[in-house]
N, C-alpha and C. Protein backbone atom coordinates (compact mmCIF):
# COMPACT_ATOMS: atom_id res chain seq x y z
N UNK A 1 0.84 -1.17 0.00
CA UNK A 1 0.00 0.00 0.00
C UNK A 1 0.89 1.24 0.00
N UNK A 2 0.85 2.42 -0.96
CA UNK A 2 1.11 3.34 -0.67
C UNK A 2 0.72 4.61 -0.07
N UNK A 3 1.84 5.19 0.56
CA UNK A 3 1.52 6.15 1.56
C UNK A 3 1.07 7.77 0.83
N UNK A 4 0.20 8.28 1.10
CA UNK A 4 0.00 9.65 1.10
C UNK A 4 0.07 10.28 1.88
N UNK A 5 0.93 11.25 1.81
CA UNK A 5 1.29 12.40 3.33
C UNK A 5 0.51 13.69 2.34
N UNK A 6 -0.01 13.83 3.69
CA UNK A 6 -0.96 15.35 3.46
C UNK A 6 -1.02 16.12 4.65
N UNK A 7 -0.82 17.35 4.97
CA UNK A 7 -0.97 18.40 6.23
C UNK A 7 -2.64 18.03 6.53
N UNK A 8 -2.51 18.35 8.06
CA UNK A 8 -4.09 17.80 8.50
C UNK A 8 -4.30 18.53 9.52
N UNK A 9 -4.97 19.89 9.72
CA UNK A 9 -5.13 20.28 11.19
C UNK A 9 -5.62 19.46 11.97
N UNK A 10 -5.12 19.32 13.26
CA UNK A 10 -5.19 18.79 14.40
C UNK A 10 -7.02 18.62 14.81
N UNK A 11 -7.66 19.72 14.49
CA UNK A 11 -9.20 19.18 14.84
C UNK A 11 -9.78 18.53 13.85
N UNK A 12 -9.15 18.03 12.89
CA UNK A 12 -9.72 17.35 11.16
C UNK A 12 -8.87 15.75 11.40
N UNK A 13 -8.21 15.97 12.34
CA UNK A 13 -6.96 14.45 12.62
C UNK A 13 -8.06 13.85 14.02
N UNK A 14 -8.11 14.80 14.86
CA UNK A 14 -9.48 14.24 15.96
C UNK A 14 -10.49 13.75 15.41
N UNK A 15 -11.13 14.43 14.57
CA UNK A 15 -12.73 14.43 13.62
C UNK A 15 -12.65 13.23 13.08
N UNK A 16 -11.26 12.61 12.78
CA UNK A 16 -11.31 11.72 11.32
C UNK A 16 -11.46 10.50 12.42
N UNK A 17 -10.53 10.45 13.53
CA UNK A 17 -10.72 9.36 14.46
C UNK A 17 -11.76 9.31 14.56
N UNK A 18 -12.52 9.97 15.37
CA UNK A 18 -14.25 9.91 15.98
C UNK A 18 -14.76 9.11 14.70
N UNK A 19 -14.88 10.06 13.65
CA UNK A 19 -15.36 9.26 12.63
C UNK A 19 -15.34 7.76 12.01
N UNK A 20 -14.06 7.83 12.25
CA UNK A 20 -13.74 5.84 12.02
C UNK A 20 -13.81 5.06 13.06
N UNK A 21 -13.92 5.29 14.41
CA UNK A 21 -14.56 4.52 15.74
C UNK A 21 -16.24 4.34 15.03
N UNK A 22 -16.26 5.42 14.97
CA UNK A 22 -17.87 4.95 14.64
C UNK A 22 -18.18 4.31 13.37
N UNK A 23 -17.97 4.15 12.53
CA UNK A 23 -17.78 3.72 11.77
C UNK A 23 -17.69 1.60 12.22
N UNK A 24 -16.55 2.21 12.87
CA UNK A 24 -16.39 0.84 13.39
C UNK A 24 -17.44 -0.05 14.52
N UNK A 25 -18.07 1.16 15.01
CA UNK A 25 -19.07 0.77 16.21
C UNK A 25 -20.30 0.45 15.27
N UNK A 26 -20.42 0.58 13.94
CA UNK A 26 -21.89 0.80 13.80
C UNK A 26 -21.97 -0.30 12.32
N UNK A 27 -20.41 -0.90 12.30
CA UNK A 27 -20.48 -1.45 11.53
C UNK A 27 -19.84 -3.44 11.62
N UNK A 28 -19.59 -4.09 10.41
CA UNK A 28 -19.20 -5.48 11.37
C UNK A 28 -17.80 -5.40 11.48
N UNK A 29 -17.16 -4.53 11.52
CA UNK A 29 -15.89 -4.37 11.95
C UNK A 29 -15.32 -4.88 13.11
N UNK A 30 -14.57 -5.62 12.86
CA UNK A 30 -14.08 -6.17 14.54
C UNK A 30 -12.39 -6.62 14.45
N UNK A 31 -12.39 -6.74 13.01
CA UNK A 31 -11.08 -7.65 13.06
C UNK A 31 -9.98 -6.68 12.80
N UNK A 32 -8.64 -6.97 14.15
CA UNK A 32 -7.74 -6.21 13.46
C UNK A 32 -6.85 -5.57 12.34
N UNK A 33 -7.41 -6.51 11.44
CA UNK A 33 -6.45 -6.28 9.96
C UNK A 33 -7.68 -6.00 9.27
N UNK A 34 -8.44 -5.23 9.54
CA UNK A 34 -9.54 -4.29 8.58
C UNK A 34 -8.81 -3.03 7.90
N UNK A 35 -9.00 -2.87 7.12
CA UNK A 35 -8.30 -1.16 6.59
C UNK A 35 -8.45 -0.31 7.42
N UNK A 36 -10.32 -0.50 7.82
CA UNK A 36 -10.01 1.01 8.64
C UNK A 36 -10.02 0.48 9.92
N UNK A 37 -10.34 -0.27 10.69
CA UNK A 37 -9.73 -0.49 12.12
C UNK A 37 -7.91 0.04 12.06
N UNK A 38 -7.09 -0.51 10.99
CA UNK A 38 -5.67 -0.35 11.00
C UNK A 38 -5.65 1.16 10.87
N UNK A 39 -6.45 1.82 9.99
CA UNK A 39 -6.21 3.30 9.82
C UNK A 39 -6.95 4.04 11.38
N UNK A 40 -7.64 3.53 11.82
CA UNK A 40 -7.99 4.29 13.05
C UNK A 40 -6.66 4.51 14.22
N UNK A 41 -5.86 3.26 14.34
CA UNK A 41 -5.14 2.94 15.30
C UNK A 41 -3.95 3.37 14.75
N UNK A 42 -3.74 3.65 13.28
CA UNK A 42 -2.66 4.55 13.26
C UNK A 42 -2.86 6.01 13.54
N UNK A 43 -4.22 6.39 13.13
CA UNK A 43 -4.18 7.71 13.52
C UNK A 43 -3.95 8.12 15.37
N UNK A 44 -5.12 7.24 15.86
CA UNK A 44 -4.78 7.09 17.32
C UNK A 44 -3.57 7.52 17.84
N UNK A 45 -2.50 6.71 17.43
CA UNK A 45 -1.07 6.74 17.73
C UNK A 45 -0.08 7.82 17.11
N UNK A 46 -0.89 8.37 16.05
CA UNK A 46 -0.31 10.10 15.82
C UNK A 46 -0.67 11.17 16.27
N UNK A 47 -1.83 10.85 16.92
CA UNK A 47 -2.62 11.86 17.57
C UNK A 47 -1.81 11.87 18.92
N UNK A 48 -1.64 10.45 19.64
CA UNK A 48 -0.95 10.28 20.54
C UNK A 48 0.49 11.26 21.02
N UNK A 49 0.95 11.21 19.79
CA UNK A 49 1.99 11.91 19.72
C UNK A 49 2.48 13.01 19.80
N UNK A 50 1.31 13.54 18.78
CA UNK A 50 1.22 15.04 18.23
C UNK A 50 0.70 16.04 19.05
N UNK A 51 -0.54 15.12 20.30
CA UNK A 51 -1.55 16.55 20.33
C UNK A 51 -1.03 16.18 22.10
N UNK A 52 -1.36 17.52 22.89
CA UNK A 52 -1.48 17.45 24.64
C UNK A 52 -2.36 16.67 25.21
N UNK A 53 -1.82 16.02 25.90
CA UNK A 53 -2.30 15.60 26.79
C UNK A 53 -3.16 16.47 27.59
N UNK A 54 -4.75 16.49 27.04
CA UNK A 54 -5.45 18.17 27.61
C UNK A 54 -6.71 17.45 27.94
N UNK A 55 -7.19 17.47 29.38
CA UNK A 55 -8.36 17.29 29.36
C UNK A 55 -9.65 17.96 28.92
N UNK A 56 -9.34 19.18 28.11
CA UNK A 56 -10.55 19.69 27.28
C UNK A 56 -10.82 19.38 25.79
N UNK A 57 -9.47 18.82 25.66
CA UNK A 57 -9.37 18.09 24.38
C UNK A 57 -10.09 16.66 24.24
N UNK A 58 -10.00 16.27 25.93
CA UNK A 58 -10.78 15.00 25.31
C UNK A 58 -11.93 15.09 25.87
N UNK A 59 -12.31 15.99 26.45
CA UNK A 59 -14.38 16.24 26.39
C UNK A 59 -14.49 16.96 25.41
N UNK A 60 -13.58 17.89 24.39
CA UNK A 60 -14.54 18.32 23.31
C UNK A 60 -14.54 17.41 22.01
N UNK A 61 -13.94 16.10 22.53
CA UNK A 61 -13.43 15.02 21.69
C UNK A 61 -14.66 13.88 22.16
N UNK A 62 -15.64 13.96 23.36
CA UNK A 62 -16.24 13.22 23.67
C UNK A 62 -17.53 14.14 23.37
N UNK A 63 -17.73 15.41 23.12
CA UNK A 63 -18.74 15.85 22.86
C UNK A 63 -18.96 16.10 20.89
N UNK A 64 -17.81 15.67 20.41
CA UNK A 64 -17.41 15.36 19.06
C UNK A 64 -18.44 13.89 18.74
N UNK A 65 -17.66 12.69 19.71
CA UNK A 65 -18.38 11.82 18.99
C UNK A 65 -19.96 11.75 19.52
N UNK A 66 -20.18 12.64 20.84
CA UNK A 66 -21.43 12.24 20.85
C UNK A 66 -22.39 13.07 19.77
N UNK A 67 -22.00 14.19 19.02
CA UNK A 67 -22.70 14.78 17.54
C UNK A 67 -22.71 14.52 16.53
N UNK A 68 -21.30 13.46 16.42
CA UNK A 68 -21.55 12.33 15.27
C UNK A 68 -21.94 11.37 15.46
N UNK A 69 -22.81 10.63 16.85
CA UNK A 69 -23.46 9.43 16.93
C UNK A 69 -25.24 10.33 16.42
N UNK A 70 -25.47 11.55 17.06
CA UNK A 70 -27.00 11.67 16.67
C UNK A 70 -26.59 12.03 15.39
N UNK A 71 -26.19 12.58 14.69
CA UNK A 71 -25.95 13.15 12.93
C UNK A 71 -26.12 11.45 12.63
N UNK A 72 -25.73 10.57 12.88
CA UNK A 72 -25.69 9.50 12.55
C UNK A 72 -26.62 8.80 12.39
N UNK A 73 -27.09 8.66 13.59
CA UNK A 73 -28.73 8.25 14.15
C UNK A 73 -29.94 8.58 13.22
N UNK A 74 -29.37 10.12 12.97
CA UNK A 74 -30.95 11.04 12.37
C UNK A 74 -30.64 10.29 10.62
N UNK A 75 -29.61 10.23 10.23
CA UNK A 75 -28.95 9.57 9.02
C UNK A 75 -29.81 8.28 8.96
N UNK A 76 -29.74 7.42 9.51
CA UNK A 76 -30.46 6.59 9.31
C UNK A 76 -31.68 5.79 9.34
N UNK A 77 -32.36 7.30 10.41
CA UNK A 77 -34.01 7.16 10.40
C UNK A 77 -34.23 7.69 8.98
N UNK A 78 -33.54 8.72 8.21
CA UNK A 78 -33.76 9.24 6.92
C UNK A 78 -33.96 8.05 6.03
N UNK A 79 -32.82 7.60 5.66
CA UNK A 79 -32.86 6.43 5.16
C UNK A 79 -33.76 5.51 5.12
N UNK A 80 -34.35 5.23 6.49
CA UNK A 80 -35.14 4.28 6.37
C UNK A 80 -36.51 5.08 5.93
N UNK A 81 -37.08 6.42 6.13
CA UNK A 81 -38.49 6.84 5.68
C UNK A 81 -38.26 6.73 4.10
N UNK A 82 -36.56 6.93 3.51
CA UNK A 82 -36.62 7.26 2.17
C UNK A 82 -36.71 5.45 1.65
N UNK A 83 -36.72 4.71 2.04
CA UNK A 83 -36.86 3.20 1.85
C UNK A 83 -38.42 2.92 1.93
N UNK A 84 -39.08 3.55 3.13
CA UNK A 84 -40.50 3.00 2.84
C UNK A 84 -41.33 4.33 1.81
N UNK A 85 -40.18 5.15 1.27
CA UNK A 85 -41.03 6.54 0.50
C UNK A 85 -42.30 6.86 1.59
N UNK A 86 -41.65 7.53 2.54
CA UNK A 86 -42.65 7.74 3.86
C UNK A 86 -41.70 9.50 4.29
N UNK A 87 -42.42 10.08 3.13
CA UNK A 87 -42.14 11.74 2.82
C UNK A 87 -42.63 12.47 3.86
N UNK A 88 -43.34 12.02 4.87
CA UNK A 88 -44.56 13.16 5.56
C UNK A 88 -43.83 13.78 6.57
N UNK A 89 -45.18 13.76 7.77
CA UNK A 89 -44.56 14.86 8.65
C UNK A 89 -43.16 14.01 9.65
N UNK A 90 -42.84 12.71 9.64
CA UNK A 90 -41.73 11.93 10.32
C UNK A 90 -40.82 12.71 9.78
N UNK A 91 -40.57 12.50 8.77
CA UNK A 91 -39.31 12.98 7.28
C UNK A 91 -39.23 14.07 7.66
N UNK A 92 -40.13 15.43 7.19
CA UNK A 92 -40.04 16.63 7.59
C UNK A 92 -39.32 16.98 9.18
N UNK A 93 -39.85 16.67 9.92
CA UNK A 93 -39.13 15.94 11.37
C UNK A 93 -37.63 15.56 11.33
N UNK A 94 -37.08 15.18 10.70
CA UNK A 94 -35.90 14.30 10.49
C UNK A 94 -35.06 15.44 10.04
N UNK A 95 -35.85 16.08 8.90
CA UNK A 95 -34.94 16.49 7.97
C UNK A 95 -34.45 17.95 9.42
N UNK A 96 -35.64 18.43 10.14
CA UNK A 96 -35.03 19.74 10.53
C UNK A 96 -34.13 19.07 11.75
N UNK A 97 -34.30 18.15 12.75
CA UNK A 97 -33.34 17.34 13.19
C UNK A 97 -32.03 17.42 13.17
N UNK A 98 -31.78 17.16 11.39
CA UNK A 98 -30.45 17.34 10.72
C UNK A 98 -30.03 18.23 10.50
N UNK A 99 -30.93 19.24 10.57
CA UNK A 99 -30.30 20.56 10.00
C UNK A 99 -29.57 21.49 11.69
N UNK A 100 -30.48 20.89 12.56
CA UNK A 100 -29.88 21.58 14.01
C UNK A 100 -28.99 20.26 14.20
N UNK A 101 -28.57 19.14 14.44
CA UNK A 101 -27.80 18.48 14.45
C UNK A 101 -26.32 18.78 13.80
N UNK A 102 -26.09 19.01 12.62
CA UNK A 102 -25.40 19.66 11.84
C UNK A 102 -24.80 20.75 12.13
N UNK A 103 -25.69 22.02 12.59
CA UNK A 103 -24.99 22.91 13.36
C UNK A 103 -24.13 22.69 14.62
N UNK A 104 -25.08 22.01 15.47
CA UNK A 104 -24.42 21.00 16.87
C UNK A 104 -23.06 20.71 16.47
N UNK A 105 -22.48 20.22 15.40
CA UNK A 105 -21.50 19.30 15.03
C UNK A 105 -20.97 20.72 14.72
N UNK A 106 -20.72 21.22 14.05
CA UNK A 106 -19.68 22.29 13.21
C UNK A 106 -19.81 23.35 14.78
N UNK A 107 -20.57 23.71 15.97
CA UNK A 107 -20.07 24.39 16.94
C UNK A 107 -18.97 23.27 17.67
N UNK A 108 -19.17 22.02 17.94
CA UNK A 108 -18.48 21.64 18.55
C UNK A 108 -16.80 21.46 18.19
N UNK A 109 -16.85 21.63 16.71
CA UNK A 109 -16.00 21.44 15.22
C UNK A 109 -15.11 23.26 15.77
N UNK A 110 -15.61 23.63 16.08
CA UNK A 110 -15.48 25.48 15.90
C UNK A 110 -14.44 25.41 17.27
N UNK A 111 -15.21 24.99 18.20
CA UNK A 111 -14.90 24.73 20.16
C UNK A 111 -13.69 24.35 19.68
N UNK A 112 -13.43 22.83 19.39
CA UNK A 112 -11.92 22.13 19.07
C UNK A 112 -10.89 22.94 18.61
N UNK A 113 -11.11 23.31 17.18
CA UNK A 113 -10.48 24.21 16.72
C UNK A 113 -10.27 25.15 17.50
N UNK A 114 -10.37 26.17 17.85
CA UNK A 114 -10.71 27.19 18.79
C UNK A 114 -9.87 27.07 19.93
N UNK A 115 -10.01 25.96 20.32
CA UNK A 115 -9.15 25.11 21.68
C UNK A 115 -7.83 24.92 21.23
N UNK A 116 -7.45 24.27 19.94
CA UNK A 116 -6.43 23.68 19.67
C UNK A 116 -5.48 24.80 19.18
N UNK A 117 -5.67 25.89 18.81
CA UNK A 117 -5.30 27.11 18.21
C UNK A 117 -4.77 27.91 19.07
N UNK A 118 -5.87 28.11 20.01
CA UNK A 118 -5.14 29.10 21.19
C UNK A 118 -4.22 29.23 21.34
N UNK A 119 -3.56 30.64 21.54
CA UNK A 119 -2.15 30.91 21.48
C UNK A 119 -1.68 30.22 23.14
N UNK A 120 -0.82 30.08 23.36
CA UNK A 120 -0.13 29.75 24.49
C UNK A 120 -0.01 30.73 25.34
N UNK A 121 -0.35 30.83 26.63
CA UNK A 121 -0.01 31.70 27.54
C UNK A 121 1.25 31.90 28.13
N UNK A 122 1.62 32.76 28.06
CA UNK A 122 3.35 33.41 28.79
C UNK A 122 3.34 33.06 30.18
N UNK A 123 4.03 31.65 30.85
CA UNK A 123 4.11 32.03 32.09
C UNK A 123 4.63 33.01 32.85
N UNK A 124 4.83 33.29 34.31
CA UNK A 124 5.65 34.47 34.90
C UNK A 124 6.62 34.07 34.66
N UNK A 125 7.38 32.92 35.19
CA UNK A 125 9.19 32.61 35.10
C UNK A 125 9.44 33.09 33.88
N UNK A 126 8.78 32.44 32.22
CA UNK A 126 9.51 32.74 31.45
C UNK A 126 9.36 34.19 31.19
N UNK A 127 8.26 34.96 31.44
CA UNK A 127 8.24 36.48 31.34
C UNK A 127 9.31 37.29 32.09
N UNK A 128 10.03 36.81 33.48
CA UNK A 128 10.46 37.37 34.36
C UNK A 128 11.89 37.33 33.80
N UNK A 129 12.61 35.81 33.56
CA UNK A 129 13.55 35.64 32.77
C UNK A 129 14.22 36.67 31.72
N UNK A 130 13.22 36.85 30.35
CA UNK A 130 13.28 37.64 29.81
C UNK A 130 12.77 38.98 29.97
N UNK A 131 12.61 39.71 30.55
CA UNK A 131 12.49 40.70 31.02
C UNK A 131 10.92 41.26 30.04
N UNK A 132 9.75 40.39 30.10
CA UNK A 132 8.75 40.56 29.65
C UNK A 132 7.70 40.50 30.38
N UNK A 133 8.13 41.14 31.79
CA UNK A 133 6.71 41.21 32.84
C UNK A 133 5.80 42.63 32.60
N UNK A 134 6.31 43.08 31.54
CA UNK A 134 5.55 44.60 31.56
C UNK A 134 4.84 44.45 30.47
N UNK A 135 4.96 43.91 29.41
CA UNK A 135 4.37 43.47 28.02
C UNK A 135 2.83 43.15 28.39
């Protein structure tokens, strides 16, 4: 298999995990030498690497997958009204569902980002050090 290296912000490298757990949760995935079980657990282990050890990272990482389990959910009640062609007021229902669901997901998408970006705060030592306590 060949490799593709591509730049990936850090909340699109979180997103992609969430995404392939579930994936994996919702599907018959179980065995370790699946493509994407193997691609989850490599990302896992770059993420591992790459990102802090931050506990807001991993509740806005647990409030991540819990907006891609209902986006998910509402996904496949769709599906199924568009299987029995059952257009009415359920569907209509569904559809606005998705549309506030969706938002749900891209604020929580916004939060991460947002989180992961933040500039770093100047402690005192290193301010004091360099003579940047007045800045």
């Amino acid at each position: 298999m060949n490799e593709i290296l591509v730049p990936l912000a850090a909340a699109d490298l979180i997103d992609r995990i969430v995404t392939l757990q579930l994936r994996i949760e919702t599907s018959a995935i179980h065995a370790q030498d699946d493509p994407i079980m193997r691609q989850k657990n490599l990302l896992e282990r770059l993420a591992h690497r790459v990102l802090p050890d931050d506990p807001e990272i991993r509740r806005i990482r647990r409030d991540l997958y819990e907006a891609r389990c209902d986006l998910h959910a509402i996904e496949e009640d769709l599906r199924a009204c568009d299987e029995r062609a059952d257009f009415g007021v359920a569907f209509i229902a569904l559809t606005r569902a998705l549309l506030a669901s969706t938002d749900a997901l891209e604020e929580v998408m916004t939060e991460l980002r947002d989180h992961l970006t933040k500039p770093l705060l100047m402690n005192e030592e290193y301010a004091g050090l360099h003579g940047l306590r007045d800045i």
